[in-house]
Protein backbone atom coordinates (compact mmCIF):
# COMPACT_ATOMS: atom_id res chain seq x y z
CA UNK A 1 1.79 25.57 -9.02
CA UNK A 2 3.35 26.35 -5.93
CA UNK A 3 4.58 30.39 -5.29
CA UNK A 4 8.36 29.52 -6.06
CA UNK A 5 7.82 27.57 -9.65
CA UNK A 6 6.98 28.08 -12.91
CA UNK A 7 6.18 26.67 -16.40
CA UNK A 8 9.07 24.81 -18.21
CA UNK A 9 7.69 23.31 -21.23
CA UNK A 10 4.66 25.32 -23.06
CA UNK A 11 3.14 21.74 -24.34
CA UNK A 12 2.20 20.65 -20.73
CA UNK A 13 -1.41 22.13 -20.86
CA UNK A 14 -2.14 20.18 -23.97
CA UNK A 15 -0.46 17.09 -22.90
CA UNK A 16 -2.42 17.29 -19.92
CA UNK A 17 -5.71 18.00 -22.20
CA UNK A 18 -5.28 15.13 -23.55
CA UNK A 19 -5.27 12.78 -20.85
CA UNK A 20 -8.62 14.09 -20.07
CA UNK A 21 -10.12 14.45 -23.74
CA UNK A 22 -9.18 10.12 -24.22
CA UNK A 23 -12.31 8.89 -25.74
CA UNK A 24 -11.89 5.52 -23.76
CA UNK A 25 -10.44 6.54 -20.42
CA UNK A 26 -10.51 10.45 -19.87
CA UNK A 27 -13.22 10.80 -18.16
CA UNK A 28 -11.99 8.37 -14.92
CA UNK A 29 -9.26 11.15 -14.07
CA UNK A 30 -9.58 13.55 -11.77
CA UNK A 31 -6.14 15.44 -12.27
CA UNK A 32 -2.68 14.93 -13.86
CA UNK A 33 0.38 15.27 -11.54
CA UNK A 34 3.65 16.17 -12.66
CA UNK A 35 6.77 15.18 -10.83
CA UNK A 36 8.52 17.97 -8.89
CA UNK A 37 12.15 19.47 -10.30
CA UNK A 38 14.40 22.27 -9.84
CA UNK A 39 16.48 24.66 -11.41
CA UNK A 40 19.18 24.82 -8.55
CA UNK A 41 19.94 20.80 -7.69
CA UNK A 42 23.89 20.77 -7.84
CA UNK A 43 25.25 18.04 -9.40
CA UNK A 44 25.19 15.40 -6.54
CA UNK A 45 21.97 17.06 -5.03
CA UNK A 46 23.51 17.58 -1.15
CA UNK A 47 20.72 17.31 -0.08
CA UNK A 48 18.40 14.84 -1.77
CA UNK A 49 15.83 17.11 -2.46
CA UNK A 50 15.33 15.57 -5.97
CA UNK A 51 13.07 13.10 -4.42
CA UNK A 52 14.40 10.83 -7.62
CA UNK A 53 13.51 7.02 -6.17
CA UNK A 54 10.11 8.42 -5.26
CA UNK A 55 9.33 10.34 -8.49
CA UNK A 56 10.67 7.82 -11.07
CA UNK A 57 10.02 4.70 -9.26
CA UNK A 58 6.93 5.09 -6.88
CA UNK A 59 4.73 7.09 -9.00
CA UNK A 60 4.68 5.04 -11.80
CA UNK A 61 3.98 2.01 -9.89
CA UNK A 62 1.15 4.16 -8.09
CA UNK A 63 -0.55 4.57 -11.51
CA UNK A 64 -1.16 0.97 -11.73
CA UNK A 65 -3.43 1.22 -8.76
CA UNK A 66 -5.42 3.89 -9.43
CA UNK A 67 -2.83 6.99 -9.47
CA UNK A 68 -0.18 8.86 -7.93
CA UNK A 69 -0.89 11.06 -4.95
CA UNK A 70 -1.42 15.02 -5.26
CA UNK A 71 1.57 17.03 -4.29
CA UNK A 72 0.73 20.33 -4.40
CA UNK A 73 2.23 21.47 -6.85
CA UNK A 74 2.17 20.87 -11.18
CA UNK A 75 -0.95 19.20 -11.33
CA UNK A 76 -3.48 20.10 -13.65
CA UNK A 77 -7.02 19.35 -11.70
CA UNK A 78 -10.44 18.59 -13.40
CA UNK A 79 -12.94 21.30 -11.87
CA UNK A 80 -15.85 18.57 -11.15
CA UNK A 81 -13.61 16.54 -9.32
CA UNK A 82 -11.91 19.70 -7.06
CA UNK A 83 -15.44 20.78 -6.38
CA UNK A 84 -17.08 17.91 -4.45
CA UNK A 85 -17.95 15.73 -7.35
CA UNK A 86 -18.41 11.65 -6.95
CA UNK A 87 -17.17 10.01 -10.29
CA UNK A 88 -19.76 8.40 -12.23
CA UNK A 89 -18.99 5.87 -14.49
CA UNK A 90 -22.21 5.76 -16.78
CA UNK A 91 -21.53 9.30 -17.92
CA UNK A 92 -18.81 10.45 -19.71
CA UNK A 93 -19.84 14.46 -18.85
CA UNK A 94 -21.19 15.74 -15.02
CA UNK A 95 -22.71 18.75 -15.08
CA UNK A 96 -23.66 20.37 -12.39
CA UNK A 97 -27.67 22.04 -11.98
CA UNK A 98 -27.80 25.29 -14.01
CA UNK A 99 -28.24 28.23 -11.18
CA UNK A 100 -28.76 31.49 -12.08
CA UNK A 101 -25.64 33.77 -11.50
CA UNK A 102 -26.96 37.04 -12.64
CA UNK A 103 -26.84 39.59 -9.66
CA UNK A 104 -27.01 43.65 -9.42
CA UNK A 105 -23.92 45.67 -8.70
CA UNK A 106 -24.43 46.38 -5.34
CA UNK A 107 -24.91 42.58 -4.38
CA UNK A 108 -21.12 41.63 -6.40
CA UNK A 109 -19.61 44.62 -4.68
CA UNK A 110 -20.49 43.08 -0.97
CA UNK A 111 -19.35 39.64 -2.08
CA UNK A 112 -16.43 41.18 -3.66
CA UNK A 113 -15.48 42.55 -0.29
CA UNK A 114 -16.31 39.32 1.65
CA UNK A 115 -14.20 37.47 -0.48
CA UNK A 116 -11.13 40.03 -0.19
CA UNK A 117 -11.92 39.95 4.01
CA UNK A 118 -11.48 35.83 3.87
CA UNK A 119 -14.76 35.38 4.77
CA UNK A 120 -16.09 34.38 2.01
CA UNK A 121 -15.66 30.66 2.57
CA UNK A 122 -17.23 30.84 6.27
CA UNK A 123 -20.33 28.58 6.45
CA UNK A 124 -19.42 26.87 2.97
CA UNK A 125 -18.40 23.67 2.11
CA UNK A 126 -15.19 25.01 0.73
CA UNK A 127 -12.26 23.24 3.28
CA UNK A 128 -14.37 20.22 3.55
CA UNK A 129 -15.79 19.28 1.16
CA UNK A 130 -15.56 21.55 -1.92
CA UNK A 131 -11.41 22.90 -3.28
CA UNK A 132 -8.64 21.91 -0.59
CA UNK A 133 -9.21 20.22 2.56
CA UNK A 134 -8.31 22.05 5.42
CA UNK A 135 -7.01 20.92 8.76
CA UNK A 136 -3.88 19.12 7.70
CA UNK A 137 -0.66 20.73 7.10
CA UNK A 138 -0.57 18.70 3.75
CA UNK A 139 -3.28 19.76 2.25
CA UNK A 140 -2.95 18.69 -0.83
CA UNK A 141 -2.41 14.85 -0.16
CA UNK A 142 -5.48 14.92 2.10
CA UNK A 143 -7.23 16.35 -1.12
CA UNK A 144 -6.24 14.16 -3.27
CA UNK A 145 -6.94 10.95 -0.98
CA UNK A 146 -10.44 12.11 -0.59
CA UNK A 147 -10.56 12.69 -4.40
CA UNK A 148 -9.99 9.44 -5.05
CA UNK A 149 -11.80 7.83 -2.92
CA UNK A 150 -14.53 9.41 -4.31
CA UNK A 151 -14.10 7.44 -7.28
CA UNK A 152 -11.83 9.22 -9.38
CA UNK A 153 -8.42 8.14 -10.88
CA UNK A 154 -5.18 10.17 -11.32
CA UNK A 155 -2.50 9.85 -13.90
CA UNK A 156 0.96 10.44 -13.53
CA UNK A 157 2.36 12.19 -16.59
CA UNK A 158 6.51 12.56 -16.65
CA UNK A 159 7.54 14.29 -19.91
CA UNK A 160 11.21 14.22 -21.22
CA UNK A 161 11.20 17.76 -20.82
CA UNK A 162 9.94 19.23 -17.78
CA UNK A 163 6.77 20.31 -17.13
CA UNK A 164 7.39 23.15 -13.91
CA UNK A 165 11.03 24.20 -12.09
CA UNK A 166 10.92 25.57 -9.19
CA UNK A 167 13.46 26.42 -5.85
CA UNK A 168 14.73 23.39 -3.91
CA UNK A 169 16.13 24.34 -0.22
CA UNK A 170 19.76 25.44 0.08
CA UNK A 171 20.68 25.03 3.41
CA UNK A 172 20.23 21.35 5.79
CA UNK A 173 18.25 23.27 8.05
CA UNK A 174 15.93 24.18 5.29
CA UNK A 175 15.26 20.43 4.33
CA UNK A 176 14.87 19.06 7.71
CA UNK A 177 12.38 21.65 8.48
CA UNK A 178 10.56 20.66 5.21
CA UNK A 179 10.47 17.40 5.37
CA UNK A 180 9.28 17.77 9.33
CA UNK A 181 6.29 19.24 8.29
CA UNK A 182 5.66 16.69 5.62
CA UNK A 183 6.23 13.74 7.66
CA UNK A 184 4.39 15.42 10.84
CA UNK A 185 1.15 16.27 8.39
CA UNK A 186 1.31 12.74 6.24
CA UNK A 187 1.42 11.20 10.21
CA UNK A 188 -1.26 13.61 11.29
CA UNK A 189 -3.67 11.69 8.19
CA UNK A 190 -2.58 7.95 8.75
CA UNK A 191 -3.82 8.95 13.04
CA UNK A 192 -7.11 10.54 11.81
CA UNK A 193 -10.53 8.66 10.09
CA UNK A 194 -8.44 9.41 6.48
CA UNK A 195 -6.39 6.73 7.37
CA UNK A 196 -6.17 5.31 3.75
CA UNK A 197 -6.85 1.53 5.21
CA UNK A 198 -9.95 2.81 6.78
CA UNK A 199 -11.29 5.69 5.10
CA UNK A 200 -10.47 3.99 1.43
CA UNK A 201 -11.61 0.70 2.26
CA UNK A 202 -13.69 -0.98 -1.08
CA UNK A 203 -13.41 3.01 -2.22
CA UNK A 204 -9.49 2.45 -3.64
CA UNK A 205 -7.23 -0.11 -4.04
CA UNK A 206 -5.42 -1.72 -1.64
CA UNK A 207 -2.12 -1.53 -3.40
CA UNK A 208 -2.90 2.24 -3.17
CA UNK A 209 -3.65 2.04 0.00
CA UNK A 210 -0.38 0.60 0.99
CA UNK A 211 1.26 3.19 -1.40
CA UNK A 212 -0.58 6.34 0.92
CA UNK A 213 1.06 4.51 4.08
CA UNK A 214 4.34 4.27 3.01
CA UNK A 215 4.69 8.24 2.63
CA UNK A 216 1.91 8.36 5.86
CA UNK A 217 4.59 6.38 7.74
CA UNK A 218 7.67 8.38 7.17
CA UNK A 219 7.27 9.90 11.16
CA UNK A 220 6.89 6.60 12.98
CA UNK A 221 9.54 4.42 11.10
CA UNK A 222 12.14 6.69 12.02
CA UNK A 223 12.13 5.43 15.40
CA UNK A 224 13.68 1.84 14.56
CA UNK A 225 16.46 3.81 12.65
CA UNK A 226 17.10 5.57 15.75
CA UNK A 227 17.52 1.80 17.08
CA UNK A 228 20.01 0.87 14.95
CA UNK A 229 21.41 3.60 14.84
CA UNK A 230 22.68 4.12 18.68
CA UNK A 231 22.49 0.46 20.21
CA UNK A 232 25.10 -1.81 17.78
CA UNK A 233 27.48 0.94 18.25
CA UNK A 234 26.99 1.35 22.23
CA UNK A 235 27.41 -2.11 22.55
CA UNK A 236 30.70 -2.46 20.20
CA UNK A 237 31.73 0.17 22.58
CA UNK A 238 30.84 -2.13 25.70
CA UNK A 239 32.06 -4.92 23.24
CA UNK A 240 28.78 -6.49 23.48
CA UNK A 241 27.99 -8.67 20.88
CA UNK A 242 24.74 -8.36 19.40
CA UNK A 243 25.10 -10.30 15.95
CA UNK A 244 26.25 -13.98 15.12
CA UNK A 245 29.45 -14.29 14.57
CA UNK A 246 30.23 -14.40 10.62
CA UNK A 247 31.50 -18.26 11.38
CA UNK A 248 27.84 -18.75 12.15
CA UNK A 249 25.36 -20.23 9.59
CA UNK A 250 23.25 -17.37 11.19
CA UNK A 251 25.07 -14.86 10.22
CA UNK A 252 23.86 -15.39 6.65
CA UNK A 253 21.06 -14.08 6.78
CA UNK A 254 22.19 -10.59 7.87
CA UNK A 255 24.88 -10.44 5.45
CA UNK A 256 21.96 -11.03 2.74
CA UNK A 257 20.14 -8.49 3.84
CA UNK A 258 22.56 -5.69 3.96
CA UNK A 259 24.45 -7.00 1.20
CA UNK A 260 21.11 -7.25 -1.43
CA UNK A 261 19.54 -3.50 0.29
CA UNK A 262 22.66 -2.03 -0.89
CA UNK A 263 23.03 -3.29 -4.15
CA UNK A 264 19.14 -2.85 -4.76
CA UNK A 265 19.46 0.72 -3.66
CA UNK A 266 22.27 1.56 -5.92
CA UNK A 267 21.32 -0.21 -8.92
CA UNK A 268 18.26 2.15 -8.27
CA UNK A 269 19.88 4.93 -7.98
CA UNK A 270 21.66 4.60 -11.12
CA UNK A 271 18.41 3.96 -12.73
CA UNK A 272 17.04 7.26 -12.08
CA UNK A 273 19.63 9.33 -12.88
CA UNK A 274 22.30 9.76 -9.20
CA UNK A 275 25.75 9.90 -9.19
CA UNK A 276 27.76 7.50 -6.97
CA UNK A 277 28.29 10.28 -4.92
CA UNK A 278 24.22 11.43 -5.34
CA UNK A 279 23.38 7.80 -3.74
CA UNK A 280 25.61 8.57 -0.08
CA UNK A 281 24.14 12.24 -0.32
CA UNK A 282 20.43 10.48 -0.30
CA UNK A 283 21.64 7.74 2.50
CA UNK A 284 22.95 10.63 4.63
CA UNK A 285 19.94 12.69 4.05
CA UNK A 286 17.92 9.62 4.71
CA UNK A 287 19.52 8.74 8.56
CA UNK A 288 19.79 12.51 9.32
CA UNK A 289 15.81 13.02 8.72
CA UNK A 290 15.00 9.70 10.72
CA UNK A 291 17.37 11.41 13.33
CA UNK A 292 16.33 14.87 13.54
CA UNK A 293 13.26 15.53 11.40
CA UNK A 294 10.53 12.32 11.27
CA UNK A 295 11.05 12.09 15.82
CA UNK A 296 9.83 15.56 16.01
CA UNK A 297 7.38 14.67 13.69
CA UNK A 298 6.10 11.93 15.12
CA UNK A 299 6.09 13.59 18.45
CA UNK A 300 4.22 16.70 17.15
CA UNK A 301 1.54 14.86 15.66
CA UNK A 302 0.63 12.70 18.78
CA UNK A 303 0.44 16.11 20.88
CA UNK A 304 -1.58 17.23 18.14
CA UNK A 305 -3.88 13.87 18.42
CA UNK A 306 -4.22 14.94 22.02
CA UNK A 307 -5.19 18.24 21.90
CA UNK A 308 -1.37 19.12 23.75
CA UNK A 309 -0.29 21.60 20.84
CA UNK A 310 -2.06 23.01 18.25
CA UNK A 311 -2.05 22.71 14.37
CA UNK A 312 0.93 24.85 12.53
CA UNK A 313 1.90 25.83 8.86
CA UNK A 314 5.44 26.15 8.73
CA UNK A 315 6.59 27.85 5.30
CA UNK A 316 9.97 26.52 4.39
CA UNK A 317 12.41 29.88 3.58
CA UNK A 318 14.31 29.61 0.40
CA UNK A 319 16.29 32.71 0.13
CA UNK A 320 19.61 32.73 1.29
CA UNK A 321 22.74 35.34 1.13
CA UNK A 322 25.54 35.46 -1.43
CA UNK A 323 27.75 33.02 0.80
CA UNK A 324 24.78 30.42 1.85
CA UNK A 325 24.51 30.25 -1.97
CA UNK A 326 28.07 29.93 -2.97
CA UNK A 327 28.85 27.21 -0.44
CA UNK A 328 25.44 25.32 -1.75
CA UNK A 329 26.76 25.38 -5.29
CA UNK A 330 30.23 23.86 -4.13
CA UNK A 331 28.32 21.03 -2.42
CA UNK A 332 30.22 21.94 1.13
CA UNK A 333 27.06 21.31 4.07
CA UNK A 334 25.42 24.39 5.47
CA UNK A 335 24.60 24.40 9.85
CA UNK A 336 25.79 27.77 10.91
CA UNK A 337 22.60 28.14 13.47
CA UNK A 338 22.21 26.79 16.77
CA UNK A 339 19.42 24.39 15.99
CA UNK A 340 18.39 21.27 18.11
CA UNK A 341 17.79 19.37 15.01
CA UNK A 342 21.87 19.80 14.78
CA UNK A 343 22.57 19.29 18.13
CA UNK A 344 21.11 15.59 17.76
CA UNK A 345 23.20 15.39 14.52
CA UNK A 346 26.37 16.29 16.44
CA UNK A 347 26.21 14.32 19.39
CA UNK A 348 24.90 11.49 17.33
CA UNK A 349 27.65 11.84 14.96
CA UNK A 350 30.68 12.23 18.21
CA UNK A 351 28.76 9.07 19.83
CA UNK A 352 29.69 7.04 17.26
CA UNK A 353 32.99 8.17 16.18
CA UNK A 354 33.48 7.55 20.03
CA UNK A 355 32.18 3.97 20.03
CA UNK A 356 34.08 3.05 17.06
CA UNK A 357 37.59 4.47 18.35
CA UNK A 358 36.85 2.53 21.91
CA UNK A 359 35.37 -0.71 20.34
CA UNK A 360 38.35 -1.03 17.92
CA UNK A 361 40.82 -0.40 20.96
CA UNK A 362 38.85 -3.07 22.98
CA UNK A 363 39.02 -5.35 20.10
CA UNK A 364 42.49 -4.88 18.69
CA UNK A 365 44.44 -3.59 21.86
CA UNK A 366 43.01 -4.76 24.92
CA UNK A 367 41.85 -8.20 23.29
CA UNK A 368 38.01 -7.58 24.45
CA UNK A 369 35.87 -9.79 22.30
CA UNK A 370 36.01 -11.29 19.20
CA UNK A 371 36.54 -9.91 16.08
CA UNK A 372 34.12 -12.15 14.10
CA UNK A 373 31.57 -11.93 16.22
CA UNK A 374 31.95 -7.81 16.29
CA UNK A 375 32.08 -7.46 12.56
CA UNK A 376 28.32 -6.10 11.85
CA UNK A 377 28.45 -3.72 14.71
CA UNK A 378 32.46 -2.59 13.14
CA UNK A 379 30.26 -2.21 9.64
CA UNK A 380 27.51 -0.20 10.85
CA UNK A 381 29.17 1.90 13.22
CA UNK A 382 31.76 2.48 10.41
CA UNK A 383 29.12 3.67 7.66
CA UNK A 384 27.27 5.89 10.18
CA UNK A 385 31.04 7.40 11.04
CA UNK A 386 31.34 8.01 7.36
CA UNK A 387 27.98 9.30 6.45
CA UNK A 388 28.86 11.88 9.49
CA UNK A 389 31.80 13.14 7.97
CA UNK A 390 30.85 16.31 6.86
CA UNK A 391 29.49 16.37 10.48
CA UNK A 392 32.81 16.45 11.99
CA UNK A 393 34.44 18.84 9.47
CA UNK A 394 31.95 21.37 10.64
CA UNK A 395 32.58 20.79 14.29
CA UNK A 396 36.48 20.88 14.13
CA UNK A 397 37.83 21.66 10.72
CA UNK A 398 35.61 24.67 9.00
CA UNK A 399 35.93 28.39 10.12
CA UNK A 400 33.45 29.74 7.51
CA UNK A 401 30.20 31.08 8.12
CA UNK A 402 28.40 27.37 7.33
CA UNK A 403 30.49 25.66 10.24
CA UNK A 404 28.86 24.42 13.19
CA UNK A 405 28.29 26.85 15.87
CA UNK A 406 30.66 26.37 18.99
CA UNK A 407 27.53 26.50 21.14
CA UNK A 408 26.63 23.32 19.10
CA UNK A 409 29.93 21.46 19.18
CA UNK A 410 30.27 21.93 22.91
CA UNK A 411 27.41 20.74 24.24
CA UNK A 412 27.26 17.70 21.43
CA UNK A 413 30.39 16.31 22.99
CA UNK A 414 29.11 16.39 25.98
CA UNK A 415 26.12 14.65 25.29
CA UNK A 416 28.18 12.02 23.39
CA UNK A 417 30.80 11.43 26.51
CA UNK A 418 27.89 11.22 28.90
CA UNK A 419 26.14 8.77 27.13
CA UNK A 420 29.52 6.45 26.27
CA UNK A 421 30.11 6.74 30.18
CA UNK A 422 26.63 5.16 30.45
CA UNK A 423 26.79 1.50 31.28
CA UNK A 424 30.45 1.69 32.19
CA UNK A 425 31.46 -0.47 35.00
């Protein structure tokens, strides 16, 4: 367990016994992972910590290649497996060589002192090859890759009652920085020899392969988000027509693919327990990491590839004062600090309200364009406008302690007007 959880259900050490006692298949796993929950999600989970879609739908489709990933956290591990062991399918127990352990006081006293001075691991094979791999900020995925493709299997177990709670971030800032250091260390893997398609090659399968990469990839894909993201709406500004117009047989296919995406993801949703309100809280949460989180990410971990900056563990805070906590449990947005990561937000978020007030004057007053040919650009500048709303209440509406820092708001709309003057004749 991490620091911040603890035990939920008292029957999850037997449960998890017995997926290792099965006569018939116990001996294949290396360790039982529990899904992730917490005891302070509001109702419509603000910030999509939850993790639902991944948790209810990935994992169990992992498990049919071989097993979910390790997270860090509620997994029960078997000890030949943490230690360096290669599975072995002609024997149901491993055992290592007998040593002999005895040693005099004296000698336990100085190792007893080596291990409180962290030295005690120096010239081992613990970080490499024995307990937790080190040299990744996530650890514990790079562990449980190698596991596996050692020969081991993992089993996702998810119990109607809850195996661990634990603290989920309360503030944006919080998740962003979380999920930076996620994506930056699962990028960090996919760039090094542990790249699942290389390193796991004939050692797992590939549809577990493909299932490492799609959490690996986080980082990188947020950069055609960004695409979409700034261009349709600079060029409805420009009223620039980037998409067939909906009398076009080729507009079908676009309309199919938005149209069936959104229905898949909320039918989803619903299946795994979000609110209608939950689903935009996870599609807000979902653009403002590919804006603000998975670039930096990216960024980081090429630098790191390079030898430019060097590796860094940063421990996401989860403490936060009376007011953080009261506005968290009301569901009302926390900024309040003078981050980049909300910069970006903000100017992103004035950019487009800014594109769709001038491309809807162009279109309706001034007569620029056509209508029909402008209608995907209209859509998706419109749902980014809306998924920014709480955005723009921070900016210009809120005067509590949450609101977005005039600092912020300043020199956001001046990045946004700069960069709608851009390409103006």
């Amino acid at each position: 367990m991490d620091c911040d959880m603890y035990s939920n259900n008292s029957e999850t050490i037997k449960d998890a016994l017995c997926f290792f006692m099965d006569e018939d298949k116990g001996h294949e796993f290396a360790y039982v992972q529990l899904p992730q929950r917490f005891n302070n999600i509001t109702k419509n989970d603000i910030y999509a910590n939850c993790l639902r879609t991944e948790y209810e739908v990935e994992f169990h489709g992992l498990d049919g290649f071989g097993g979910p990933l390790y997270v860090g956290s509620g997994c029960f591990h078997r000890r030949e497996s943490l230690c360096g062991k290669k599975y072995e399918s002609n024997k149901a127990e491993m055992k290592y060589n007998k040593r002999n352990t005895r040693a005099d006081a004296s000698t336990l006293e100085e190792k007893a002192k080596s291990l409180i001075t962290c030295t005690f691991e120096d010239n081992t094979e613990w970080g490499k090859e024995v307990g937790l791999k080190y040299g990744f900020p996530v650890e514990d995925v790079i562990t449980g890759l190698s596991i596996q493709c050692r020969g081991w299997k993992s089993i996702y177990f998810n119990p109607p009652r809850v195996g661990f709670l634990g603290v989920a971030p309360v503030t944006l800032a919080q998740t962003l920085v979380q999920h930076k250091r996620w994506s930056e260390g699962n990028f960090q893997i996919f760039l090094s020899k542990y790249n699942p398609l290389l390193y796991g090659h004939k050692k797992i399968k590939l549809g577990l392969q493909l299932g490492y990469n799609i959490y690996f990839l986080w980082a990188p894909c947020s950069f055609p988000t960004i695409y979409y993201a700034i261009i349709p709406s600079f060029a409805l500004l420009h009223a620039i027509s980037l998409f067939p117009s909906v009398h076009s047989i080729w507009f079908a296919p676009f309309a199919y693919v938005i149209g069936v995406t959104t229905i898949h993801s909320l039918w989803e949703s619903k299946k795994v327990g979000y609110t209608l309100k939950g689903w935009w809280n996870e599609r807000r949460m979902w653009l403002f990491k590919r804006l603000a989180s998975y670039p930096f990410a990216a960024t980081d971990a090429f630098l790191k590839l390079l030898d430019v900056k060097k590796l860094a563990f940063i421990v996401t805070a989860k403490v936060a004062d009376e007011e953080v906590s009261k506005r968290y449990e009301k569901e009302v947005m926390e900024f309040g600090s003078a981050s980049l990561m909300f910069i970006i937000l903000s100017a992103h978020a004035v950019f487009c309200l800014l594109c769709l007030l001038g491309g809807v004057k162009k279109l309706v007053l001034d007569g620029t364009g056509e209508m029909s040919s402008m209608l995907v650009q209209l859509t998706v500048t419109g749902a980014i406008t809306l998924i920014n709303m709480p955005i723009y209440q921070a900016m210009f509406l809120r005067v509590d302690g949450g609101c977005m820092p005039i600092s912020v708001t300043i020199i956001s709309v001046g990045l946004a007007m700069l960069a709608c003057i851009i390409g103006t004749k």
